[in-house]
C-alpha atoms as a PDB file:
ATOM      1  CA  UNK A   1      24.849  -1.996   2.442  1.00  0.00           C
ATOM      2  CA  UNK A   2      22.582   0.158   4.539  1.00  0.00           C
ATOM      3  CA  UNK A   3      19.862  -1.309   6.446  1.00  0.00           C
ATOM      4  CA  UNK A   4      16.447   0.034   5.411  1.00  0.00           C
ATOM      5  CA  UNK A   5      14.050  -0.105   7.569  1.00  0.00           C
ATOM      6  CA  UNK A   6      10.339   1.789   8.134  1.00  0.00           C
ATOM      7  CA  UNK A   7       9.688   4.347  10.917  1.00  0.00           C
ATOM      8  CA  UNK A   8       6.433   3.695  12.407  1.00  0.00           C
ATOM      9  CA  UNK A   9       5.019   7.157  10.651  1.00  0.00           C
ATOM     10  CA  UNK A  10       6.178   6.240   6.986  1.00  0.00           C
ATOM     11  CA  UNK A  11       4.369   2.960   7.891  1.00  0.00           C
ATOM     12  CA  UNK A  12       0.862   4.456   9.467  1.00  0.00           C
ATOM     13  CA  UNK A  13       1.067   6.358   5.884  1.00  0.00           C
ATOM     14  CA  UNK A  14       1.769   3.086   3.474  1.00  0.00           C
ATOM     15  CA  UNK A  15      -1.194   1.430   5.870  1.00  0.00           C
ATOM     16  CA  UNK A  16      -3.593   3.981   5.258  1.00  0.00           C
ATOM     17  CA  UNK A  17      -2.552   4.389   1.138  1.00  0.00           C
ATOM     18  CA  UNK A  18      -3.114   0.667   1.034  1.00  0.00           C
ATOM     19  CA  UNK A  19      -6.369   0.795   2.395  1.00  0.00           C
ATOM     20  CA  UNK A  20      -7.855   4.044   0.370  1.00  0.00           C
ATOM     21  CA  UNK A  21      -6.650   2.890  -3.008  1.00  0.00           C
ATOM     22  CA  UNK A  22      -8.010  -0.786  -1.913  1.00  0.00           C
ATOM     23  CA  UNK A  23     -11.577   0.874  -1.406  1.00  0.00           C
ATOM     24  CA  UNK A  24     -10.998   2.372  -4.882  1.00  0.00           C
ATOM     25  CA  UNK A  25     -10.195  -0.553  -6.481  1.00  0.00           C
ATOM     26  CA  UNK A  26     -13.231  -2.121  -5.186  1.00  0.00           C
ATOM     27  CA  UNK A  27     -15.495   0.703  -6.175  1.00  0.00           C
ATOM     28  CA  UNK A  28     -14.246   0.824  -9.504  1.00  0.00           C
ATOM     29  CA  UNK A  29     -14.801  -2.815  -9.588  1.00  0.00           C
ATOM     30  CA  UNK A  30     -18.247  -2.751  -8.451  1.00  0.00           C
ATOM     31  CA  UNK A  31     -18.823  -0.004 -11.155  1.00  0.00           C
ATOM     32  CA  UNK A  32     -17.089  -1.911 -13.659  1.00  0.00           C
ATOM     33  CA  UNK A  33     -14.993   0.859 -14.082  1.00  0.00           C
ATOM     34  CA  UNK A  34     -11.645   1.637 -16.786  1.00  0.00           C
ATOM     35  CA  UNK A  35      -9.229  -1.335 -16.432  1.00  0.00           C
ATOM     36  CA  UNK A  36      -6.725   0.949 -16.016  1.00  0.00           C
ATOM     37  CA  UNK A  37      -8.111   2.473 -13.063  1.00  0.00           C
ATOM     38  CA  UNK A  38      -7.905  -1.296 -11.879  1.00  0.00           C
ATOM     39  CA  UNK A  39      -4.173  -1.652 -12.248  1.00  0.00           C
ATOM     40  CA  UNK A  40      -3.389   1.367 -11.042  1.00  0.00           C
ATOM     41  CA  UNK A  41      -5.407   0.917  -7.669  1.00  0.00           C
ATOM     42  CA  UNK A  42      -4.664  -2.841  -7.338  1.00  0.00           C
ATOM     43  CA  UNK A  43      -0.572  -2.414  -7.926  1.00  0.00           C
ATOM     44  CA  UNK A  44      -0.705   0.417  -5.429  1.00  0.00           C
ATOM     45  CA  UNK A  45      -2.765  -1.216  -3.030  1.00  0.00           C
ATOM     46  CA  UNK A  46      -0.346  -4.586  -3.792  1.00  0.00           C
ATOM     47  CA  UNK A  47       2.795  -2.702  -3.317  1.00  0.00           C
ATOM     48  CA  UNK A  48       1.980  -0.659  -0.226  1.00  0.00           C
ATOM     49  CA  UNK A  49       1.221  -4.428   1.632  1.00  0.00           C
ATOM     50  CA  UNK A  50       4.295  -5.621   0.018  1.00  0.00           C
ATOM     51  CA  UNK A  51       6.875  -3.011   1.499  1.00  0.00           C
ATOM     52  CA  UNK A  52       4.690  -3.218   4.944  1.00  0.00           C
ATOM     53  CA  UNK A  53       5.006  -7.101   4.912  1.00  0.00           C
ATOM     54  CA  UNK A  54       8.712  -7.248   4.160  1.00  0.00           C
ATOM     55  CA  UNK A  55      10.406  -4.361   5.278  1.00  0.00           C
ATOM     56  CA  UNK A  56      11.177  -4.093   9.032  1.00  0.00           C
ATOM     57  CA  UNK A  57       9.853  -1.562  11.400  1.00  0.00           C
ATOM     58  CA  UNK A  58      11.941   0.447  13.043  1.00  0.00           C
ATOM     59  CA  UNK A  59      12.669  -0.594  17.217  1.00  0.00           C
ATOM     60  CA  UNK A  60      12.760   1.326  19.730  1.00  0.00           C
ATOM     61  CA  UNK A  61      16.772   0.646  20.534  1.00  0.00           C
END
């Protein structure tokens, strides 16, 4: 089995998705917006943190 790990650039981008559809999910929140729009922010947001909390970075050797 490979070992999967994340370069620092694929992880910059899951950072920044994680924090833009976390502001979304709080604005639709706030608005009281579709619960759908809730799920879909909140599992993205969820996942992004997931992958970033578990999956190693890739070293410099």
């Amino acid at each position: 089995m490979a070992d999967f790990m994340l370069t620092p650039a694929v992880a910059v981008v899951l950072f920044t998705i994680a924090c833009l559809s976390g502001m979304r999910y709080r604005a639709v929140w706030k608005a009281e917006g579709p619960r759908w729009q809730l799920w879909v922010f909140g599992v993205l947001a969820g996942g992004c943190l997931l992958i970033l909390g578990f999956v190693p970075l890739q070293g410099a050797g």
